[in-house]
N, C-alpha and C. Protein backbone atom coordinates (compact mmCIF):
# COMPACT_ATOMS: atom_id res chain seq x y z
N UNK A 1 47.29 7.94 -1.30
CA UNK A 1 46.26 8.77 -0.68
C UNK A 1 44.98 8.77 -1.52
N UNK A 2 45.68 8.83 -3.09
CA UNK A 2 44.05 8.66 -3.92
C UNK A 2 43.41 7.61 -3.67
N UNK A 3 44.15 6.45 -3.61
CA UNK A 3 43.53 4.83 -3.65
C UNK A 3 42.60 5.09 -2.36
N UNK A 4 43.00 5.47 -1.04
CA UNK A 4 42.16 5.71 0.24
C UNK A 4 40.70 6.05 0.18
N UNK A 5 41.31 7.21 -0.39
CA UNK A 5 39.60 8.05 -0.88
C UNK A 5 38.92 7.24 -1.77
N UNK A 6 39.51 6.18 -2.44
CA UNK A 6 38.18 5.45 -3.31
C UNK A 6 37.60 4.31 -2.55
N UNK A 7 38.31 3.71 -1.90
CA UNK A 7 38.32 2.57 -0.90
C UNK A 7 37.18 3.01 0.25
N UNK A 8 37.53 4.47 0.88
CA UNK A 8 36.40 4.82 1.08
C UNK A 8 35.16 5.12 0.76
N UNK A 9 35.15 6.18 0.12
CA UNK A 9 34.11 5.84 -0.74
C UNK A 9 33.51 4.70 -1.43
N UNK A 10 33.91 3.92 -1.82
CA UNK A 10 33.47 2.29 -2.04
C UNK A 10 32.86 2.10 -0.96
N UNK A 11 33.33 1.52 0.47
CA UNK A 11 32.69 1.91 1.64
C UNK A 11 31.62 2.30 2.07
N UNK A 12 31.76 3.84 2.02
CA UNK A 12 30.25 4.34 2.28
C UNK A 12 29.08 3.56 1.28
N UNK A 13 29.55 3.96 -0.01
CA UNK A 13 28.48 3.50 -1.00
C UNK A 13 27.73 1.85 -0.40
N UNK A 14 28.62 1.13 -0.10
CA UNK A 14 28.51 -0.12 0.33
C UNK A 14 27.40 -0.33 1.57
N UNK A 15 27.69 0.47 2.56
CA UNK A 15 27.18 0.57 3.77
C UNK A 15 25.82 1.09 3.32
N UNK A 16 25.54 1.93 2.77
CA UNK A 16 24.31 2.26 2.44
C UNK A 16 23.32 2.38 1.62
N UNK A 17 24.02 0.86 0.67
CA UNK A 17 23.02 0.47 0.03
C UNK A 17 22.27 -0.74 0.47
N UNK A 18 22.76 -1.12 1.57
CA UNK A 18 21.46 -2.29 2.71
C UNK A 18 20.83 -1.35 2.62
N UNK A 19 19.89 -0.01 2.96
CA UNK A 19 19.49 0.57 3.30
C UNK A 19 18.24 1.78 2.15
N UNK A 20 19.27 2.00 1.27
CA UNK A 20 18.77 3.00 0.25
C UNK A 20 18.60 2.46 -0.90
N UNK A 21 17.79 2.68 -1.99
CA UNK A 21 17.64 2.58 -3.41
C UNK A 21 17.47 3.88 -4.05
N UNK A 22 17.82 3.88 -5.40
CA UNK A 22 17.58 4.78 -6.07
C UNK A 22 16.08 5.48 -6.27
N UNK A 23 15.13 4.04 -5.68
CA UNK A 23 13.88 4.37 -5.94
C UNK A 23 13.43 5.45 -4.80
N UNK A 24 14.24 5.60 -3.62
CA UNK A 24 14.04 6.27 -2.61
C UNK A 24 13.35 5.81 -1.45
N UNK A 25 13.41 3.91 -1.67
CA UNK A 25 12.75 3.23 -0.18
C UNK A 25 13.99 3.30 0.55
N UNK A 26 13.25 3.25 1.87
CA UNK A 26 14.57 3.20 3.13
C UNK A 26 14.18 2.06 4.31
N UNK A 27 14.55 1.02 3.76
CA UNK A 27 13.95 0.08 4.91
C UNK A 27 15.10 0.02 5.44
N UNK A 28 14.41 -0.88 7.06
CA UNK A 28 15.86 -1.01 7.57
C UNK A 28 16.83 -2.09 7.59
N UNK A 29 18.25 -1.96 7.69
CA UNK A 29 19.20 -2.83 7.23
C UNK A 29 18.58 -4.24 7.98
N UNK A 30 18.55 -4.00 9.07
CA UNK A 30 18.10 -5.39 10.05
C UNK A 30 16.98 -5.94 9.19
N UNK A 31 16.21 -5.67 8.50
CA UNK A 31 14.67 -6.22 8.09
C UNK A 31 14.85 -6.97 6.48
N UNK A 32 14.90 -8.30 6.62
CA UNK A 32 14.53 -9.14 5.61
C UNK A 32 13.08 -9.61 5.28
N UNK A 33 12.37 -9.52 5.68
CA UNK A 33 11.10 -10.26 5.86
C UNK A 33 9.83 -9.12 5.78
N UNK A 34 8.83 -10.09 5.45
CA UNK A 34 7.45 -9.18 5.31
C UNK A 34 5.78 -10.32 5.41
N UNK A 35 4.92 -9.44 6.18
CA UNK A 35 4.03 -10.82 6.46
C UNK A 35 3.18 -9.56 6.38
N UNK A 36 1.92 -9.76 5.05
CA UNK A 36 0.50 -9.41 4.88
C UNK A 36 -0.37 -9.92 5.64
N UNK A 37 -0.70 -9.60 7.02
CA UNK A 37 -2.16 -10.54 7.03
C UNK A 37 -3.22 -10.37 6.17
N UNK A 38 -4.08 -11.43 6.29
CA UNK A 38 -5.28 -10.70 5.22
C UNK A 38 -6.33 -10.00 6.25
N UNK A 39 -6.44 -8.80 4.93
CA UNK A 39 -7.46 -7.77 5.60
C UNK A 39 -8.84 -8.14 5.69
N UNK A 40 -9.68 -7.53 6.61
CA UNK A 40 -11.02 -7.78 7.72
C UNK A 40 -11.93 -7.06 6.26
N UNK A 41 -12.88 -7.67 6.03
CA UNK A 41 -13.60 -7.02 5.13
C UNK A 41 -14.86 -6.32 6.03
N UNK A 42 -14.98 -5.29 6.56
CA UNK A 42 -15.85 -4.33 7.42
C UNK A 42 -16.41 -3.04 6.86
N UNK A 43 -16.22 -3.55 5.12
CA UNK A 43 -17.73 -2.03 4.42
C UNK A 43 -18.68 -2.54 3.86
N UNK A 44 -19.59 -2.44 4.44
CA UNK A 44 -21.15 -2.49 3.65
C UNK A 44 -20.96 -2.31 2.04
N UNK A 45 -21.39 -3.77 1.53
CA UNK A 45 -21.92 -3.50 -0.36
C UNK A 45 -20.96 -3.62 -1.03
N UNK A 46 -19.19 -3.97 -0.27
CA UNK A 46 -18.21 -4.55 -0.92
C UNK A 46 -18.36 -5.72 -1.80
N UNK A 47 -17.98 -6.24 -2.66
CA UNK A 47 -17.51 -7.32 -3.44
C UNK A 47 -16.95 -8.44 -1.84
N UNK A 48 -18.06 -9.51 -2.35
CA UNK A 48 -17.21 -10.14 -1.49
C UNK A 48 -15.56 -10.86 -1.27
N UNK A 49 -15.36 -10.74 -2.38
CA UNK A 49 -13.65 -11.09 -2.98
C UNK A 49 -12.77 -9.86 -2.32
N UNK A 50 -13.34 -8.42 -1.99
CA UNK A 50 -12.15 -7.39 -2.37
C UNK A 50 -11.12 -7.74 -1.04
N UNK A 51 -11.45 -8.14 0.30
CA UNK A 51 -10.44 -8.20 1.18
C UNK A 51 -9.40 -8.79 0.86
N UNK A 52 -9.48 -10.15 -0.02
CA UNK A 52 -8.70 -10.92 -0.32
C UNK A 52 -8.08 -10.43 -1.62
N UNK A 53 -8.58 -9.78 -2.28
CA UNK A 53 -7.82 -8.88 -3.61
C UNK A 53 -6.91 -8.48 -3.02
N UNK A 54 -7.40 -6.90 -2.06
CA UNK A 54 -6.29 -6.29 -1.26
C UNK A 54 -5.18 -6.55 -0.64
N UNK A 55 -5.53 -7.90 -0.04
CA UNK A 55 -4.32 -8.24 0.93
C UNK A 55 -3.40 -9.03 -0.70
N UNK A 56 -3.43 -9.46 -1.79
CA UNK A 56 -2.66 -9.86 -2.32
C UNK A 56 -1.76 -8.94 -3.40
N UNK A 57 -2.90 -7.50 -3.46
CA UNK A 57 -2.35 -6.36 -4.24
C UNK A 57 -1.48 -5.82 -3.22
N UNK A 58 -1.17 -5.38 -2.09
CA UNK A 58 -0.28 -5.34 -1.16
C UNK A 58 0.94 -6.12 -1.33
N UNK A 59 0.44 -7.51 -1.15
CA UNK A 59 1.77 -8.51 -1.12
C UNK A 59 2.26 -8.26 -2.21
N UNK A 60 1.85 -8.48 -3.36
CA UNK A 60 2.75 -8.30 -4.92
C UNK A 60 3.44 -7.06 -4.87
N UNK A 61 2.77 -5.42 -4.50
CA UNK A 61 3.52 -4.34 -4.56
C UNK A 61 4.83 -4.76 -3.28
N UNK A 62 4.90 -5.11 -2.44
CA UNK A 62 5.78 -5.07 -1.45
C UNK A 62 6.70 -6.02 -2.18
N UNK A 63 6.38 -7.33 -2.68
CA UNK A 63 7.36 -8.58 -3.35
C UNK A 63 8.16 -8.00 -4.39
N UNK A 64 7.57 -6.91 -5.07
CA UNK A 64 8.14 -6.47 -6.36
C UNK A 64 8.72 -5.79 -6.18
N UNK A 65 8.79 -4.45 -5.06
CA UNK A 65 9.37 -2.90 -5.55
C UNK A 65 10.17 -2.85 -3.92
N UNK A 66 10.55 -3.97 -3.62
CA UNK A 66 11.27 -4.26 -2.33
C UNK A 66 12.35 -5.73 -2.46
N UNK A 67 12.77 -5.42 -1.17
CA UNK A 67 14.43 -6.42 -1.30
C UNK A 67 13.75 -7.85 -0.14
N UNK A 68 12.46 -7.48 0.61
CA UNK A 68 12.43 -8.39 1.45
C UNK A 68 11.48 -9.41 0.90
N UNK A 69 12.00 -10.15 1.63
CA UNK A 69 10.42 -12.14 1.15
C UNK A 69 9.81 -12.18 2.04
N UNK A 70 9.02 -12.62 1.43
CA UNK A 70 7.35 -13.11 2.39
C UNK A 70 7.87 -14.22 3.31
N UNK A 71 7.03 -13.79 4.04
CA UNK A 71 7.60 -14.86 5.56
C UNK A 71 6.17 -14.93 6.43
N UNK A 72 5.16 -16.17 6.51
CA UNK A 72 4.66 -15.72 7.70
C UNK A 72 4.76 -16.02 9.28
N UNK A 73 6.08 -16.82 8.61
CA UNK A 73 6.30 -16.79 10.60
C UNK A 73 7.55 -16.12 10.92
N UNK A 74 7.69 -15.22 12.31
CA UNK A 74 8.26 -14.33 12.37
C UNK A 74 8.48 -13.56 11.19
N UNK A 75 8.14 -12.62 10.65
CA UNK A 75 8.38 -11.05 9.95
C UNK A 75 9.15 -10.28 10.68
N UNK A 76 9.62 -9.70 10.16
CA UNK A 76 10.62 -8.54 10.44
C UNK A 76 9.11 -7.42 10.38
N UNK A 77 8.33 -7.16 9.28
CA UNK A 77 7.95 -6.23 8.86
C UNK A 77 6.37 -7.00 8.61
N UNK A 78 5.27 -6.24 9.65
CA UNK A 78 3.75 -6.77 9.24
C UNK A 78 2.89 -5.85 9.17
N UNK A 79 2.10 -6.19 7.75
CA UNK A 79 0.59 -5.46 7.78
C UNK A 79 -0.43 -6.00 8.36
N UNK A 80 -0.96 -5.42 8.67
CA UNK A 80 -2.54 -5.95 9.10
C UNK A 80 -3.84 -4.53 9.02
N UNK A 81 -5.07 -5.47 8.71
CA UNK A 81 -5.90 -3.80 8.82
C UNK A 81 -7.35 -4.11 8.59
N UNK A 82 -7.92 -3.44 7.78
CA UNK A 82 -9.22 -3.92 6.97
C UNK A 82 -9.32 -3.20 5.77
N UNK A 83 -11.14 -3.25 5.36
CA UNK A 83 -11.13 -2.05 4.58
C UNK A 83 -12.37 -2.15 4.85
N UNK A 84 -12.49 -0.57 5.17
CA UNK A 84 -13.19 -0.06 6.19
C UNK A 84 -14.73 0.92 5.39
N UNK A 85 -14.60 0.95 3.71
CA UNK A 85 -15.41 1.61 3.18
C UNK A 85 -15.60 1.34 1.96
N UNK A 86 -16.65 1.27 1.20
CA UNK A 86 -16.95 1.05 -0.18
C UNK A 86 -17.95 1.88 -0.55
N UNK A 87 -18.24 3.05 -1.32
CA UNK A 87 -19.34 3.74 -1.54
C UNK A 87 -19.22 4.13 -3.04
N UNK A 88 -20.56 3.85 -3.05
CA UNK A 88 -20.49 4.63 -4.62
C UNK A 88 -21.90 6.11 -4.60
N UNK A 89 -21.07 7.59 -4.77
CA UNK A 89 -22.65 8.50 -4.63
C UNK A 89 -21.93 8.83 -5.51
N UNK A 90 -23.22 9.65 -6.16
CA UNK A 90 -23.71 10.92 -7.47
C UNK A 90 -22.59 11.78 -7.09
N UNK A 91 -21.97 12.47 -8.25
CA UNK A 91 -21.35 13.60 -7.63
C UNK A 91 -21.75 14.81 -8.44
N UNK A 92 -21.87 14.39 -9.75
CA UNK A 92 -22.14 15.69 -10.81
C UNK A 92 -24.20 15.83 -10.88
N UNK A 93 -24.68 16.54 -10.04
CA UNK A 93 -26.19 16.76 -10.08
C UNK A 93 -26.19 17.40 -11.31
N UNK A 94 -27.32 16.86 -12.17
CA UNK A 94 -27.85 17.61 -13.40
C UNK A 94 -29.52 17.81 -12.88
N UNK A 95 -29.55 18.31 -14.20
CA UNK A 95 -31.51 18.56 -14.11
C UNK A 95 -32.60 17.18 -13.93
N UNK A 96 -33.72 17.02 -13.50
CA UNK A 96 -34.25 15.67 -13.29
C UNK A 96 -33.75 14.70 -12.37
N UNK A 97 -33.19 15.20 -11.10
CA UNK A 97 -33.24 14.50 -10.03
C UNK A 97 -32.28 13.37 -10.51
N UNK A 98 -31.39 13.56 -11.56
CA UNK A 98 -30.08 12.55 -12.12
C UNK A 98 -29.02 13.15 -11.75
N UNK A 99 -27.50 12.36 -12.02
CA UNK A 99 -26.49 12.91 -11.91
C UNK A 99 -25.62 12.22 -13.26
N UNK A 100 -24.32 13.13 -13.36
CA UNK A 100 -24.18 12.27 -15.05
C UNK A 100 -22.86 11.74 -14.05
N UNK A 101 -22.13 12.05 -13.30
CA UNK A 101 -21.07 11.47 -12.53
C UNK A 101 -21.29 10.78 -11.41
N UNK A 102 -20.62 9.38 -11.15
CA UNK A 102 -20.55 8.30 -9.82
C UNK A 102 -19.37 8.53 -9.52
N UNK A 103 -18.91 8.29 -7.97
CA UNK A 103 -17.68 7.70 -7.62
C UNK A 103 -17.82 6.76 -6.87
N UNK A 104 -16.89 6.04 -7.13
CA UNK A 104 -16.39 4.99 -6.44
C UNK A 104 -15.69 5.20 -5.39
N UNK A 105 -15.45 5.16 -4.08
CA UNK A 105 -14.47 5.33 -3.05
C UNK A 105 -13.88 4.39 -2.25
N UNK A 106 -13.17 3.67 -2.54
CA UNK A 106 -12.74 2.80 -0.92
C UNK A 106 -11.72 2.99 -0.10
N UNK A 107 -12.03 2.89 1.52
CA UNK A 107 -11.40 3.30 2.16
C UNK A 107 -10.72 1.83 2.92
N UNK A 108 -9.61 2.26 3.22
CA UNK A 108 -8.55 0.90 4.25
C UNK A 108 -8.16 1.61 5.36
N UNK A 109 -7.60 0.69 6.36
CA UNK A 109 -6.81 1.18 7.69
C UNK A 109 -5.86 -0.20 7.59
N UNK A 110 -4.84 0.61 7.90
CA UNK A 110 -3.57 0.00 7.74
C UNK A 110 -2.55 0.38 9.19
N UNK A 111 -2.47 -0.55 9.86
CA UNK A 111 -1.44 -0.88 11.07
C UNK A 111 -0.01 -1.76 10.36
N UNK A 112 0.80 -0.88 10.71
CA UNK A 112 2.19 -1.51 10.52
C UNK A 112 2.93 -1.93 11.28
N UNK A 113 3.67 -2.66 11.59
CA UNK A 113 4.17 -3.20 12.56
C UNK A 113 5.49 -3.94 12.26
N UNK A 114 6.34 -3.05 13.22
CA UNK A 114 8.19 -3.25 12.43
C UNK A 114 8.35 -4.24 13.89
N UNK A 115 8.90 -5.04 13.66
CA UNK A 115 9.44 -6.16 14.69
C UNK A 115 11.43 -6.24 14.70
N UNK A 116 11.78 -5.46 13.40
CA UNK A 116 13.56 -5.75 13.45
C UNK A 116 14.04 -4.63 14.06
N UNK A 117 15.35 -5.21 14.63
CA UNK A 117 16.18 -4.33 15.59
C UNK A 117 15.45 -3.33 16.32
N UNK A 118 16.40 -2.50 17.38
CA UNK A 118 16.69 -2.16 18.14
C UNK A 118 15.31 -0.90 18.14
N UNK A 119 14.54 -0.03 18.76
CA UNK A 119 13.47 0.90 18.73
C UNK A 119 12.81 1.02 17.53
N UNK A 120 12.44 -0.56 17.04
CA UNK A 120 11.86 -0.32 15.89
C UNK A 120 9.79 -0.45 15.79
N UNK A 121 9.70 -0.51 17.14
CA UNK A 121 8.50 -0.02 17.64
C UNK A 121 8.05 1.44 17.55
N UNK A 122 9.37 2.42 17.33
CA UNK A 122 9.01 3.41 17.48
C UNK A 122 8.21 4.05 16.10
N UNK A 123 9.05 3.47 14.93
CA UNK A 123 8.55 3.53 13.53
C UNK A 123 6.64 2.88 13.75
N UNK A 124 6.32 2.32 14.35
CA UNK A 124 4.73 1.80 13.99
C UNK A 124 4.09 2.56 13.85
N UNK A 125 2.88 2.62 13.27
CA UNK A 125 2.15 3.27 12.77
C UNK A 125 0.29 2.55 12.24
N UNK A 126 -0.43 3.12 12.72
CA UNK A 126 -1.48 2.92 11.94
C UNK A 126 -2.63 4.07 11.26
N UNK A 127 -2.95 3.88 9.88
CA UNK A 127 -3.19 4.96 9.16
C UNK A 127 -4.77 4.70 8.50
N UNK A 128 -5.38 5.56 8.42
CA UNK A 128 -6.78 5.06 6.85
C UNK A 128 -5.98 5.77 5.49
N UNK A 129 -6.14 4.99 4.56
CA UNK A 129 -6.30 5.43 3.24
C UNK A 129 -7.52 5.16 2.02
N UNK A 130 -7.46 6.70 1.95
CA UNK A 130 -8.59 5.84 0.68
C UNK A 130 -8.35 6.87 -0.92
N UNK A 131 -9.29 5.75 -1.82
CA UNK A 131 -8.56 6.74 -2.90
C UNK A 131 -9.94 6.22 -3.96
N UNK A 132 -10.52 6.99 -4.87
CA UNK A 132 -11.95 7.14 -5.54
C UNK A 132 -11.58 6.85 -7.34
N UNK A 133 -12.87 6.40 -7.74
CA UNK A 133 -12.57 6.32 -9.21
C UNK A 133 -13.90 7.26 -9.71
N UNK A 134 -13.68 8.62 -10.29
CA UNK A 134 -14.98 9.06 -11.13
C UNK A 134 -15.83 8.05 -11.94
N UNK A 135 -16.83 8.02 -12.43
CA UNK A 135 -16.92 7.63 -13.86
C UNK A 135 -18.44 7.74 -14.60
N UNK A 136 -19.10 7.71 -15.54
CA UNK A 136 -20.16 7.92 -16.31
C UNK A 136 -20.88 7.51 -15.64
N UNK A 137 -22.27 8.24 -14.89
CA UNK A 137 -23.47 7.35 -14.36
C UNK A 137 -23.91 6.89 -15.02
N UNK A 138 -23.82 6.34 -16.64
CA UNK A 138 -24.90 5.58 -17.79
C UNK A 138 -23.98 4.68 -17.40
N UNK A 139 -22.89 4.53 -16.73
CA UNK A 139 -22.37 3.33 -17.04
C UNK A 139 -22.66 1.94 -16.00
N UNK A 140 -22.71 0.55 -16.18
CA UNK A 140 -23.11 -0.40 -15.24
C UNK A 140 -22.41 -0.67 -14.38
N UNK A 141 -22.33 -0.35 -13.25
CA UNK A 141 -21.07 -0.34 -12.06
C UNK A 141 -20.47 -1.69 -12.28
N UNK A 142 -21.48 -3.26 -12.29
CA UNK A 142 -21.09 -4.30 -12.11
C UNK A 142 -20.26 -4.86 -13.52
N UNK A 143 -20.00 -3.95 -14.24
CA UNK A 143 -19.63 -4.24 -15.94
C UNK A 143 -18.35 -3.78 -15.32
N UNK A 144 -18.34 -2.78 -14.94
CA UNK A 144 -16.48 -1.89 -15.06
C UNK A 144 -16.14 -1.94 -13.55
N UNK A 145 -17.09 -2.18 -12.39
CA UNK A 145 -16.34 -2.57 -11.38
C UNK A 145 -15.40 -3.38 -10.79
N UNK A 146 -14.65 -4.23 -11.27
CA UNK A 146 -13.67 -4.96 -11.31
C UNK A 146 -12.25 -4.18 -11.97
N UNK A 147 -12.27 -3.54 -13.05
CA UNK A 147 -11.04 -2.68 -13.34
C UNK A 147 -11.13 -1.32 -12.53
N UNK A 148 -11.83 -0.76 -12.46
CA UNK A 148 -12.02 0.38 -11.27
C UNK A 148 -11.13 0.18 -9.99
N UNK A 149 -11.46 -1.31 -9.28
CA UNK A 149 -10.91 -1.59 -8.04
C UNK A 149 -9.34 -1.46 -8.52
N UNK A 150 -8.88 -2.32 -9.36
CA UNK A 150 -8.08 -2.65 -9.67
C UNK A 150 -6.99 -1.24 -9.84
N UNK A 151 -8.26 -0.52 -10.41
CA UNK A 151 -7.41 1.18 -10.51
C UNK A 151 -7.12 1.78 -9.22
N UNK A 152 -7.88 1.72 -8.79
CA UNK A 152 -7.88 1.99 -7.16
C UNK A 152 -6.63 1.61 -6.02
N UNK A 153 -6.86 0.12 -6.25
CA UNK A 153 -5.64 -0.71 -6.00
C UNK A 153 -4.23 -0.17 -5.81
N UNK A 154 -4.09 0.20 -7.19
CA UNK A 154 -3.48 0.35 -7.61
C UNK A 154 -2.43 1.72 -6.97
N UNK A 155 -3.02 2.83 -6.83
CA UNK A 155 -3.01 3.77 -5.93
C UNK A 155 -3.10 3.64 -4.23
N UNK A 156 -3.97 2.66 -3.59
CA UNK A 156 -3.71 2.44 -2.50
C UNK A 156 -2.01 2.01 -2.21
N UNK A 157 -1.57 0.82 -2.84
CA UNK A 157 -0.78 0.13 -2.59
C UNK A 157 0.44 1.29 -2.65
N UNK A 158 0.21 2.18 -3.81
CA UNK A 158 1.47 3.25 -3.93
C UNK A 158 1.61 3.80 -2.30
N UNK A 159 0.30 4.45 -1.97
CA UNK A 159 0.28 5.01 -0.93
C UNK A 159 1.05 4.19 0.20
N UNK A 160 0.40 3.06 0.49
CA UNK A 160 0.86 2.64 1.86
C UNK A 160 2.36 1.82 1.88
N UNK A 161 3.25 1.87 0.84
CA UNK A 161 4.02 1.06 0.47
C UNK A 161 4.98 2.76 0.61
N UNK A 162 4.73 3.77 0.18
CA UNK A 162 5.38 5.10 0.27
C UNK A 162 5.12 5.50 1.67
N UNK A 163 3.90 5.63 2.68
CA UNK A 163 4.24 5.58 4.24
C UNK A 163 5.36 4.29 4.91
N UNK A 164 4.99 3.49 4.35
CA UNK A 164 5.79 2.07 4.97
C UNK A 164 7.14 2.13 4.87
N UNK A 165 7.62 2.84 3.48
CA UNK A 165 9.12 2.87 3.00
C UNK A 165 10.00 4.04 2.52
N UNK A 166 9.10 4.98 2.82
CA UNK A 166 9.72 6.00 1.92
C UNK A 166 9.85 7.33 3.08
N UNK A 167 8.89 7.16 4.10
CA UNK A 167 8.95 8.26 4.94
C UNK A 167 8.20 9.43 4.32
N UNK A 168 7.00 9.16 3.71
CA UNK A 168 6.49 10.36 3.04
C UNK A 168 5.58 10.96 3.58
């Protein structure tokens, strides 16, 4: 009767780890696959590189902190989107018509699109995210704008990789 209960339990554990990680993604068992399109670059005063940054900071977070491979024909699992904003305003006004604080902001829209098993249309979704970097107005945007994005990045990808997998 003891041996049962472990056998089961073995079991369950088994069954639902297609499914679960410790990290707390929940993709679904049916879904091996994943296809980035590359994103539409549609903000005024962007870097002309960043669409193509994005769509590969995406792919790496999904390749790394997930069980599925890149596929671009038939996906189980597709992004597609743009990025839809790039601004940099004053935020901290001082005296003399200056400000001693900039931010950085960029914004994305992100459409997901589940193609495995059975009502998995119902999971789709499309979202904006955006996420800002403070930093010194003495400082030269075009000097530190490249690690900024990168910081940025960095935080987008958490975000839409935690709607995509985590149910958050």
């Amino acid at each position: 009767m003891r041996t049962l209960k472990y056998i089961i339990f073995a079991l369950l554990i088994g069954l639902t780890s297609g499914c679960y990680s410790f990290k707390g993604i929940s993709i679904p068992p049916e879904a091996e696959s994943f296809y980035v399109k590359d994103f539409v670059l549609r903000a005024n005063n962007a870097p002309a590189q960043i669409d193509q940054l994005w769509s590969e900071a995406l792919r790496e977070k999904i390749r790394n902190e997930s069980r599925l491979t890149y596929n671009e024909k038939s996906p189980d699992i597709e992004f597609e989107g743009s990025i839809t904003s790039y601004k940099v305003i004053g935020t901290a006004p001082q005296a003399g018509n200056t400000v001693s604080l900039n931010k950085l902001t960029i914004g994305i829209n992100v459409t997901y699109i589940n193609n495995a098993g059975d009502g998995a249309k119902d999971n789709e979704w499309t979202q904006s995210f955006s996420f800002f970097k403070d930093f010194d107005a003495t400082l030269d945007l075009n000097s530190v704008e490249e690690g900024f994005i990168e910081e940025i990045f960095e935080q987008l990808t958490e975000n839409v990789f935690n709607k995509a997998f985590t149910n958050w």
